[in-house]
Protein backbone atom coordinates (compact mmCIF):
# COMPACT_ATOMS: atom_id res chain seq x y z
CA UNK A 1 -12.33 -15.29 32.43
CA UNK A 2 -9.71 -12.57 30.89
CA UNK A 3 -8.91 -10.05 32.08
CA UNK A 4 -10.27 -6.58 30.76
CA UNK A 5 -7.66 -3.70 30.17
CA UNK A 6 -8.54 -0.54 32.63
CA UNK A 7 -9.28 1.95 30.43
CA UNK A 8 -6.60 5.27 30.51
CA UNK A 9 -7.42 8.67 32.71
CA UNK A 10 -7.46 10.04 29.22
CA UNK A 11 -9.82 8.54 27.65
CA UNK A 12 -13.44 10.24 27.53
CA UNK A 13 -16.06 7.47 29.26
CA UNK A 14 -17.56 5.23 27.07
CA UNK A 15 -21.07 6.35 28.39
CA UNK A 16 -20.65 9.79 27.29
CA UNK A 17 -18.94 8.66 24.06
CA UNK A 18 -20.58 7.56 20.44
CA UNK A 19 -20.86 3.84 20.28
CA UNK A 20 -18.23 2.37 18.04
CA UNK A 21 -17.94 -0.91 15.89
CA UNK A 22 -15.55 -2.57 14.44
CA UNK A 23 -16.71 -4.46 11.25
CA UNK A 24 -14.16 -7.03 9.77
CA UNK A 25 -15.74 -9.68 6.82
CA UNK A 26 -13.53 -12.30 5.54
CA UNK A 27 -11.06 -12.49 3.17
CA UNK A 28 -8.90 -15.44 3.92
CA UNK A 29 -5.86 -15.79 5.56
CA UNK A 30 -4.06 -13.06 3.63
CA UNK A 31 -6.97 -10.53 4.59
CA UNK A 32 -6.61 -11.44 8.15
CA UNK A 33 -3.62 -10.20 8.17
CA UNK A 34 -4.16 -6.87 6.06
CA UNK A 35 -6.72 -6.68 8.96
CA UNK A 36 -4.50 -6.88 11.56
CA UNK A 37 -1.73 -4.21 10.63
CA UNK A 38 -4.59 -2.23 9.35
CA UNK A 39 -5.98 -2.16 13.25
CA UNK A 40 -2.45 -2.06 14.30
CA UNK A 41 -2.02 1.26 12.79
CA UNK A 42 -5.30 2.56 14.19
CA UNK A 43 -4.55 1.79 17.86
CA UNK A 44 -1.33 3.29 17.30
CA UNK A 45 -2.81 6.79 15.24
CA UNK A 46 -5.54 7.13 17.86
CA UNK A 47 -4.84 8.32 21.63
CA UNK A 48 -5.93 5.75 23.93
CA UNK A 49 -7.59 3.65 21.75
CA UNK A 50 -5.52 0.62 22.64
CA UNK A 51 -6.91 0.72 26.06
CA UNK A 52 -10.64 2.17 24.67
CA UNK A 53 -11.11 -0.57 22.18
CA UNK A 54 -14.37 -0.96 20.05
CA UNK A 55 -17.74 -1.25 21.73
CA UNK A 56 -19.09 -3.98 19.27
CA UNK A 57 -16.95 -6.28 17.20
CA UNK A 58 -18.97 -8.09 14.00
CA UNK A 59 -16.84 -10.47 12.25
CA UNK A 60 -17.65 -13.18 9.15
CA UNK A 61 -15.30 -15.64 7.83
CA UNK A 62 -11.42 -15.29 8.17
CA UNK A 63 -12.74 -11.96 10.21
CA UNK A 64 -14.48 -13.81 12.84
CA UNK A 65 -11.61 -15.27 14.48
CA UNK A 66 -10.03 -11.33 13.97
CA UNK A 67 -12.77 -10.26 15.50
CA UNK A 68 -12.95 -12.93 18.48
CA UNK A 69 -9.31 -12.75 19.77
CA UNK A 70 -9.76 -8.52 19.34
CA UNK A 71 -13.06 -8.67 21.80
CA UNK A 72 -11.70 -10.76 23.85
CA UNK A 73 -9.39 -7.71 24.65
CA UNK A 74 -5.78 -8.85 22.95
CA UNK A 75 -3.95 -5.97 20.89
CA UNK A 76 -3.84 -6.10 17.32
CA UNK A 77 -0.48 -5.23 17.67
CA UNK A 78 0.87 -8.43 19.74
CA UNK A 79 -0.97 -10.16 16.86
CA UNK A 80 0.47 -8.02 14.26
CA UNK A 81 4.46 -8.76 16.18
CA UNK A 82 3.51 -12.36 16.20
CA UNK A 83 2.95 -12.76 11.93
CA UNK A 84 6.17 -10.19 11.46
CA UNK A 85 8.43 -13.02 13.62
CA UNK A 86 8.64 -16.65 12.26
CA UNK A 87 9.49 -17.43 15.72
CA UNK A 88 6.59 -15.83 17.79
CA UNK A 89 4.60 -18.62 18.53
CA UNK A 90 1.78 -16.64 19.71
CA UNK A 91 -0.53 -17.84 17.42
CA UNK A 92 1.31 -20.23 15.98
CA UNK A 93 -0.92 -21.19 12.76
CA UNK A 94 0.38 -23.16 10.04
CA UNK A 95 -1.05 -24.88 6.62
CA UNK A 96 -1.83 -28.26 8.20
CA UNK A 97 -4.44 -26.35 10.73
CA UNK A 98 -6.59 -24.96 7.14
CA UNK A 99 -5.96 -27.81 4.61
CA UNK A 100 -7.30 -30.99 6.68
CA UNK A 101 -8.88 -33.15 4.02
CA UNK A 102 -12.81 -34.62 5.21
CA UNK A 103 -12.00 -37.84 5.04
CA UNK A 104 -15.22 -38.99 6.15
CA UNK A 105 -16.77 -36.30 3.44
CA UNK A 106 -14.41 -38.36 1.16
CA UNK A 107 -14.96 -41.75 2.16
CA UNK A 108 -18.68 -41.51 1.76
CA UNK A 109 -18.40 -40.09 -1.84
CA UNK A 110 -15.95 -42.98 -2.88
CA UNK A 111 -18.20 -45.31 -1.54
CA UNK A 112 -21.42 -43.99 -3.56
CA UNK A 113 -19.11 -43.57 -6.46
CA UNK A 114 -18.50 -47.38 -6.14
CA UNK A 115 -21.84 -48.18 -6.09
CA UNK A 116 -22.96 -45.74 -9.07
CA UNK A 117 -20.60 -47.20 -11.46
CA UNK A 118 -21.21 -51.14 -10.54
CA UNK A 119 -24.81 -49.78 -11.14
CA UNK A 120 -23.74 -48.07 -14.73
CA UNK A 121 -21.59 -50.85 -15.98
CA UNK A 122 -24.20 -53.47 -14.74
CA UNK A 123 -26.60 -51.84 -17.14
CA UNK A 124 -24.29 -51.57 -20.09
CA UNK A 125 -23.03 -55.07 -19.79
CA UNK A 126 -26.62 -56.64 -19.69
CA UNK A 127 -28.09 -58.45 -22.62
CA UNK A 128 -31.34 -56.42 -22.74
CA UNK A 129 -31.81 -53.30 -24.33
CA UNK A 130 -29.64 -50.47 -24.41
CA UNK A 131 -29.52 -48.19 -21.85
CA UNK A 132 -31.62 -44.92 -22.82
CA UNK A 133 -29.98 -41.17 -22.91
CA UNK A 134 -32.15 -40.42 -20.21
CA UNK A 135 -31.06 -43.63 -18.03
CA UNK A 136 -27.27 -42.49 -18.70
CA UNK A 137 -27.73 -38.68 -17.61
CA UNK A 138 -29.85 -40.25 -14.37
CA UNK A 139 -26.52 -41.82 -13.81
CA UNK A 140 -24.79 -38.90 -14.25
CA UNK A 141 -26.98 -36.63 -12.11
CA UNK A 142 -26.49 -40.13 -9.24
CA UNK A 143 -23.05 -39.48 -9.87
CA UNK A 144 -23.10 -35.96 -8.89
CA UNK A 145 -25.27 -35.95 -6.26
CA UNK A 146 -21.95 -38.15 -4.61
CA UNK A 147 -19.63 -35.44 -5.18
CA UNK A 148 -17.94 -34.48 -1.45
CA UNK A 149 -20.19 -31.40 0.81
CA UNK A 150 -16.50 -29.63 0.80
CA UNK A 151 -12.31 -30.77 0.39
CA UNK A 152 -11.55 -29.80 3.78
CA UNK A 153 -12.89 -29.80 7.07
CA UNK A 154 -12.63 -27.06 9.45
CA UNK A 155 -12.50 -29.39 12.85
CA UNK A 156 -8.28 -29.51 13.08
CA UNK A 157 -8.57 -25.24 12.95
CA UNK A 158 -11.32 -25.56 15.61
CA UNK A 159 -8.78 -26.90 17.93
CA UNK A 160 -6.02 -25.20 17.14
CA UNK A 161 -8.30 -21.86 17.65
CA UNK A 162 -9.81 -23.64 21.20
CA UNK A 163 -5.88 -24.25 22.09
CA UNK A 164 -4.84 -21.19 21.85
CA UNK A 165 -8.03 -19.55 23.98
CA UNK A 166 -7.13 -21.63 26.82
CA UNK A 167 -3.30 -20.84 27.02
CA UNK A 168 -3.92 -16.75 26.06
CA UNK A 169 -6.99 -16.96 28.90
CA UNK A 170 -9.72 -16.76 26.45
CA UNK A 171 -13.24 -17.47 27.11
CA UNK A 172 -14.85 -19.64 24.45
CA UNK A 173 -18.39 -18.14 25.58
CA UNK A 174 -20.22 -15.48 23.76
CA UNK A 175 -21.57 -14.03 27.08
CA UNK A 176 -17.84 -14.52 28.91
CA UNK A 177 -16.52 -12.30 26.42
CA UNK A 178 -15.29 -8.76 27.35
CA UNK A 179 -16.80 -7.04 24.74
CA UNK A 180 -19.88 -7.52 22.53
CA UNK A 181 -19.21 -10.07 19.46
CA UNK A 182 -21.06 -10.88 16.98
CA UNK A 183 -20.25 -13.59 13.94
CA UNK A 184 -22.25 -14.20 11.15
CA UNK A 185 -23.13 -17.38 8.69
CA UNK A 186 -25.73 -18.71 7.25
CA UNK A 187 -27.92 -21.91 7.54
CA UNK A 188 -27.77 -23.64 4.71
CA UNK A 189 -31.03 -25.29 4.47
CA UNK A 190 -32.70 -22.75 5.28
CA UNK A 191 -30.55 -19.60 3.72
CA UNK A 192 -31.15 -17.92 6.96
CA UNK A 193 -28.34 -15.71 8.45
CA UNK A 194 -27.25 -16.54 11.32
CA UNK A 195 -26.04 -13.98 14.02
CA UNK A 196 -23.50 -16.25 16.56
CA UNK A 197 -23.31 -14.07 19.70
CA UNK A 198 -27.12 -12.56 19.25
CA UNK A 199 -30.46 -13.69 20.43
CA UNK A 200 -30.45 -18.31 20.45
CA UNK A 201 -27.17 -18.26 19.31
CA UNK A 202 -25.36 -16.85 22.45
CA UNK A 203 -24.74 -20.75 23.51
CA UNK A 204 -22.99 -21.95 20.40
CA UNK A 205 -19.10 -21.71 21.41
CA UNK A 206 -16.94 -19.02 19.65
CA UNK A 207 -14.58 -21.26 18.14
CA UNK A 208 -17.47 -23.52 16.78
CA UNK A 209 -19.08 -20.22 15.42
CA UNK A 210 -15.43 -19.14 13.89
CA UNK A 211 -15.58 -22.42 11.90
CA UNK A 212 -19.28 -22.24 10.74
CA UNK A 213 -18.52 -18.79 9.74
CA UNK A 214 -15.65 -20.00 7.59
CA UNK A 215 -17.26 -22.77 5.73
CA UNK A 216 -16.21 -22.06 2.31
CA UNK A 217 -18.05 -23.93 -0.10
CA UNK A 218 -16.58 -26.16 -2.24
CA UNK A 219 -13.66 -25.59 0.22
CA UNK A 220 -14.84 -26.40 3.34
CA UNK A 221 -17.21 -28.53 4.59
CA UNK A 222 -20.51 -27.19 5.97
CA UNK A 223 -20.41 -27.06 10.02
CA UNK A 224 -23.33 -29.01 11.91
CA UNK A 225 -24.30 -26.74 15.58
CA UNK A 226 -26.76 -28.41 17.02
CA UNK A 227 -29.30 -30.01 14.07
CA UNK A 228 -28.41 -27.48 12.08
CA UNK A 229 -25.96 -26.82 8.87
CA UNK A 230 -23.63 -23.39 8.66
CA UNK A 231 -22.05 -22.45 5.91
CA UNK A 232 -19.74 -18.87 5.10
CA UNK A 233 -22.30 -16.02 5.25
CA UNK A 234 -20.67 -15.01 1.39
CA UNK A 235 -21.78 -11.44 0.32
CA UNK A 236 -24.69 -11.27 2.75
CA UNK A 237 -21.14 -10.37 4.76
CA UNK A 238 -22.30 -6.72 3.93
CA UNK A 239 -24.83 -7.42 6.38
CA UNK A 240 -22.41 -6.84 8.65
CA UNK A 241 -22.99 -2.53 8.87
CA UNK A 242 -26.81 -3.58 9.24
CA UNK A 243 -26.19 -5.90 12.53
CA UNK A 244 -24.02 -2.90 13.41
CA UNK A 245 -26.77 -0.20 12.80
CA UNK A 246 -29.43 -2.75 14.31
CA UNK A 247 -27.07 -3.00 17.78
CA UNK A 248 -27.14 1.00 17.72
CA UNK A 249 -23.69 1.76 16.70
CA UNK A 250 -23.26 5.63 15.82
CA UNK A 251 -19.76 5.26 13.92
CA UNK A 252 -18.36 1.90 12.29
CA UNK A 253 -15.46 1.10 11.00
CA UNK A 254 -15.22 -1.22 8.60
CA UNK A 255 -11.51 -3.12 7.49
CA UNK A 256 -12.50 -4.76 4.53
CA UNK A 257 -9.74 -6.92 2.16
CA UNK A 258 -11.73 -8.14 -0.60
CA UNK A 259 -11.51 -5.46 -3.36
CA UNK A 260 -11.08 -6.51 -6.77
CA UNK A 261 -7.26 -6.87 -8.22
CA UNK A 262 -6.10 -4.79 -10.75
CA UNK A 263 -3.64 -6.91 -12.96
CA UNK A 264 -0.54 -5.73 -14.14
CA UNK A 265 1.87 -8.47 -13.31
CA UNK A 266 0.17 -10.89 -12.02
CA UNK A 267 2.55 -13.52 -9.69
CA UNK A 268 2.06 -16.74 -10.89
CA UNK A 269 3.52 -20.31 -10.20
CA UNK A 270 5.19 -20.17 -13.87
CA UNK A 271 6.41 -16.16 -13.02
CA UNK A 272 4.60 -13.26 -13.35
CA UNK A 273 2.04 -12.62 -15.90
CA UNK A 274 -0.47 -10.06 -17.60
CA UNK A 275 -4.02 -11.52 -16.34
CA UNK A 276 -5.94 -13.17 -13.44
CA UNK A 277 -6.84 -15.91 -15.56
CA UNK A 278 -3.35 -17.04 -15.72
CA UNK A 279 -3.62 -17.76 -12.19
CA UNK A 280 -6.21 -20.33 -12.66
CA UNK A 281 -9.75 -21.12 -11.62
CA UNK A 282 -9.41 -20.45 -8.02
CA UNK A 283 -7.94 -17.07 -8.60
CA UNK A 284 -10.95 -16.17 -11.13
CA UNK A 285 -13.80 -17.26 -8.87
CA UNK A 286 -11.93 -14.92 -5.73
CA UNK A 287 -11.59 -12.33 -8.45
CA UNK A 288 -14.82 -12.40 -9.28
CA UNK A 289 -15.98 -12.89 -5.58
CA UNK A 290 -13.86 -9.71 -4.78
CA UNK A 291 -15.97 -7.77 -7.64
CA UNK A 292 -19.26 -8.79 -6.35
CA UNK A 293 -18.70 -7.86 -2.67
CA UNK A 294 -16.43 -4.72 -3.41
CA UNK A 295 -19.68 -3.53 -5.42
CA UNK A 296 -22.28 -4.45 -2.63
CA UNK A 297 -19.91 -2.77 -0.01
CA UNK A 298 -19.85 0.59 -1.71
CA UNK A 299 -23.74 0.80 -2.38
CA UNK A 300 -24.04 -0.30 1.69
CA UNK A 301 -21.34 2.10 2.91
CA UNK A 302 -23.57 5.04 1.01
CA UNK A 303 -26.98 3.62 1.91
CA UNK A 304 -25.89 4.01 5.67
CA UNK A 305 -24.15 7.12 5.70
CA UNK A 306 -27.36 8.70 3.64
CA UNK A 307 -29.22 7.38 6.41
CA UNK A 308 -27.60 9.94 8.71
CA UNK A 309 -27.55 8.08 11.71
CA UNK A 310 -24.90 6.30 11.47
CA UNK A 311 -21.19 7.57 10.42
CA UNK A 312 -18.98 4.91 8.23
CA UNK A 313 -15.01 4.52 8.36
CA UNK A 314 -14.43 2.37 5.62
CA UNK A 315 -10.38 0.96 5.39
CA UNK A 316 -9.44 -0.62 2.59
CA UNK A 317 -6.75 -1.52 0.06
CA UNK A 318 -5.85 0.47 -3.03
CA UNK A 319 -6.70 -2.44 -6.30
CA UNK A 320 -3.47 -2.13 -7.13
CA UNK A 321 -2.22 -2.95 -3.81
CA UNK A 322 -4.37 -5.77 -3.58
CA UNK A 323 -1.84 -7.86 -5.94
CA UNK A 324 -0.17 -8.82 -2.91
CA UNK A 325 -2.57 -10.80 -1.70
CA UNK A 326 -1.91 -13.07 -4.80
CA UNK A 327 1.25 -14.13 -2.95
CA UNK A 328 1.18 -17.52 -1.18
CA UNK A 329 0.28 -16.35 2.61
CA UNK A 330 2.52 -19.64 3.87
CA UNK A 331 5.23 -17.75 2.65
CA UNK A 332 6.65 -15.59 5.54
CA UNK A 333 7.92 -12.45 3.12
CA UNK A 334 4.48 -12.80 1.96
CA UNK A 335 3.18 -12.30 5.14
CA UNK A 336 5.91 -9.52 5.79
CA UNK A 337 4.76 -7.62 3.24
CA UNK A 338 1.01 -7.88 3.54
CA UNK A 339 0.83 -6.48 7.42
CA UNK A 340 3.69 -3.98 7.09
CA UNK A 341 2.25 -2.28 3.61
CA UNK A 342 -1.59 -2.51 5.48
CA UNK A 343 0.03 -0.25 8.55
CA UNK A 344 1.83 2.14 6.78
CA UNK A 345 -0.89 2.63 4.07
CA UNK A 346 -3.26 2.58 7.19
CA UNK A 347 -1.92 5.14 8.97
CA UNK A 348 -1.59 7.27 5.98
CA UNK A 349 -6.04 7.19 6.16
CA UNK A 350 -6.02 7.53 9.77
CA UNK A 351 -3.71 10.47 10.24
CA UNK A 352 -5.47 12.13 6.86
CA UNK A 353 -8.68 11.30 8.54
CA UNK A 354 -7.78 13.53 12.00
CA UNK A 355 -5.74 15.92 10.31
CA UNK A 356 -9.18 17.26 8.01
CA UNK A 357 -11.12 16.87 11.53
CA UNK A 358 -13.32 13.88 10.04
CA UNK A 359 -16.80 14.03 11.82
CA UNK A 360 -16.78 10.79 12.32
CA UNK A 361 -13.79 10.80 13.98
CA UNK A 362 -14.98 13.89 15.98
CA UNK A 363 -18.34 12.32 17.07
CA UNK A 364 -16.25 9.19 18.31
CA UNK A 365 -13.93 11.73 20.30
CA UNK A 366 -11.09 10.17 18.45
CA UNK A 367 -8.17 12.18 18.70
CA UNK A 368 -4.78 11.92 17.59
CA UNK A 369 -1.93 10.16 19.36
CA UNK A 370 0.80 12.01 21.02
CA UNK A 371 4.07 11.33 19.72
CA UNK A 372 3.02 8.47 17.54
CA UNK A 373 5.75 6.17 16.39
C-alpha cells in the first residue's frame, strides 16, 4: 500500500476544515496535461496544500487516470517535471500505449464484411429477378451493422497504467487508495452512469475503470467489467459536481480543458489557417464536443453555487488559449507549452482568487503560500 504524506504542523485539521474536491473531466491527452500544471500551480499558490491534498478526487476520461495517480497521493508537480523532461521516465507514456488498433474488433468486421458481399454479389449474379431497392439497402444496413465497436483498444494503456502503479507503489484498489476516488462512465446498454469507486463498483480495479472511463466512441472500443459494457461518460461528465455535492463536498474545484476554440490561426498539417474546419472532421466533432460541454458546465457551475451549499472553483482556459491544444501532444514543445502556459495562467486565478479573499477559498482555509516561487 503507499504511503500517505503526513500532513504539515501548519495545516488546519481536515476535521475542522470544509471538505474539498477536486473535479477533473476529460479532455484527452493534451487536457491532461493543462490539468496537471494547472494543479501544479495550485499546490504551489496554496500553503500546505501539497501535503493537505483534496478530500475527494472525481475524475472521467483522460481525467480519471489524473485523478487516480493524484489520490493515490503523488504531486502534480513530479508529474508536471516528468512531461517538461523528454528524459523523465516517470510516466513514461508514448503514442503506441493510445493508438493500439482492435484487431480482434477488426478481424470480426472483415470477416462479416466477407460474408455480406459474397451474399450481395450472389444475389446480383443470379438468373432470377433483380434484386429489389429494399433487398439492396437490407444489404447496406447488414453492411453497417459490421462496421468495428471502436479503432483502438484501450488494453495496451491498461498495462502501461498497471506498470507504472506497481513500480510508483500504487494500489490498483479503490478501497487501498489513500484518498476517496471516484471515476465515472457509462454502461452502454443500459445508458446508466456508472460511479467506479462508489457503492458495487468499489471491486472493479482502477486501471480497468481508467480505461472504461476512456472509451471514446468511434475511437475506442467499449470496455467489458464483468458482463457488462463501459463506454466514456461524454457530457454526463458534468455530473461530476453532482457526485461531488452527493459525497458532501462544501467547495470543489473543478480543472476543466474542454472549452470551445476560438480560431484565428488555426495550426494545421498544410500551415496555419483561418477555421476549425480546415483541420478536418476530427477537429469539428471535438469542436463541437468542446461547445456542448463548455455550455452544460457553465449552467452546472451556476445551478450549484445558487444552491448555496456548495462553493465552486472553476479553472479553465481562456478560448483563445485553447488553440494550443490543436498542437500534436506527441510533440514535446507541444507538450512544453501546454503545462507551462496552464501554470502560469493558473497561478495568475489562484493568487487573484486569495488576493480578493475569495469565500471559497476562505471557507476551505486556503491561504496563500509563503514565499511562493
Amino acid at each position: 500500500m503507499p504511503e500517505v504524506p503526513e500532513v504539515s504542523p501548519d495545516v488546519p485539521a481536515r476535521a475542522s476544515a470544509a471538505k474539498i474536491a477536486l473535479c477533473v473531466p476529460g479532455g484527452g491527452a493534451t487536457g491532461a496535461m493543462y490539468q496537471i500544471g494547472a494543479l501544479a500551480a495550485f499546490d504551489d499558490c496554496i500553503a500546505g496544500f501539497s501535503e493537505r491534498g483534496f478530500d475527494l478526487y472525481v475524475g472521467a476520461g483522460s481525467g480519471a487516470t489524473v485523478a487516480a495517480v493524484l489520490a493515490a497521493g503523488r504531486a502534480p508537480e513530479r508529474i508536471y517535471r516528468a512531461f517538461l523532461d523528454p528524459a523523465d521516465t516517470y510516466f513514461p507514456l508514448e503514442r503506441r500505449h493510445l493508438l493500439h488498433m482492435d484487431f480482434p474488433e477488426w478481424r470480426r468486421t472483415v470477416v462479416s464484411i466477407w460474408q455480406t458481399l459474397r451474399h450481395g454479389s450472389t444475389s446480383l449474379l443470379s438468373r432470377g429477378p433483380a434484386p429489389t431497392p429494399s433487398v439492396l439497402w437490407e444489404e447496406l444496413d447488414r453492411l453497417f451493422d459490421t462496421l468495428p465497436a471502436g479503432f483502438f483498444s484501450l488494453d495496451r494503456y491498461e498495462r502501461f497504467l498497471e506498470e507504472f502503479f506497481v513500480r510508483r507503489g500504487i494500489a490498483n484498489s479503490f478501497p487501498l487508495t489513500p484518498r476517496p476516488l471516484r471515476i465515472l462512465a457509462h454502461d452502454l446498454d443500459s445508458g446508466e452512469p456508472a460511479l467506479f469507486g462508489g457503492t458495487g463498483f468499489d471491486h472493479v480495479p482502477i486501471t480497468r475503470a481508467c480505461i472504461a472511463s476512456m472509451a471514446v466512441p468511434p475511437f475506442f472500443s467499449p470496455v467489458r467489467i464483468g458482463g457488462r459494457h463501459y463506454i466514456d461518460s461524454g457530457a454526463a461528465q458534468i455530473s461530476h459536481l453532482d457526485v461531488a455535492v452527493d459525497e458532501g463536498a462544501d467547495v470543489i474545484v473543478v480543472v476543466n480543458p474542454m472549452v470551445p476554440v476560438l480560431a484565428e490561426r488555426v495550426p494545421t498539417g498544410h500551415g496555419p489557417k483561418s477555421s476549425v474546419r480546415n483541420k478536418g472532421l476530427m477537429w469539428v466533432m471535438n469542436q463541437s464536443i468542446r461547445i456542448g460541454m463548455h455550455r452544460f458546465m457553465q449552467e452546472s457551475v451556476a445551478r450549484i453555487a445558487a444552491g448555496g451549499k456548495t462553493d465552486v472553483l472553476l479553472i479553465e482556459p481562456d478560448p483563445s488559449d485553447a488553440m494550443l491544444f490543436m498542437h500534436n501532444p506527441a510533440s514535446f514543445a507541444a507538450r512544453r507549452k501546454i503545462l507551462e502556459h496552464a501554470y502560469r495562467t493558473t497561478r495568475k486565478v489562484v493568487e487573484d482568487w486569495l488576493a480578493a479573499d475569495a469565500p471559497a477559498l476562505a471557507r476551505a482555509r486556503l491561504r496563500p503560500q509563503e514565499n511562493a516561487p
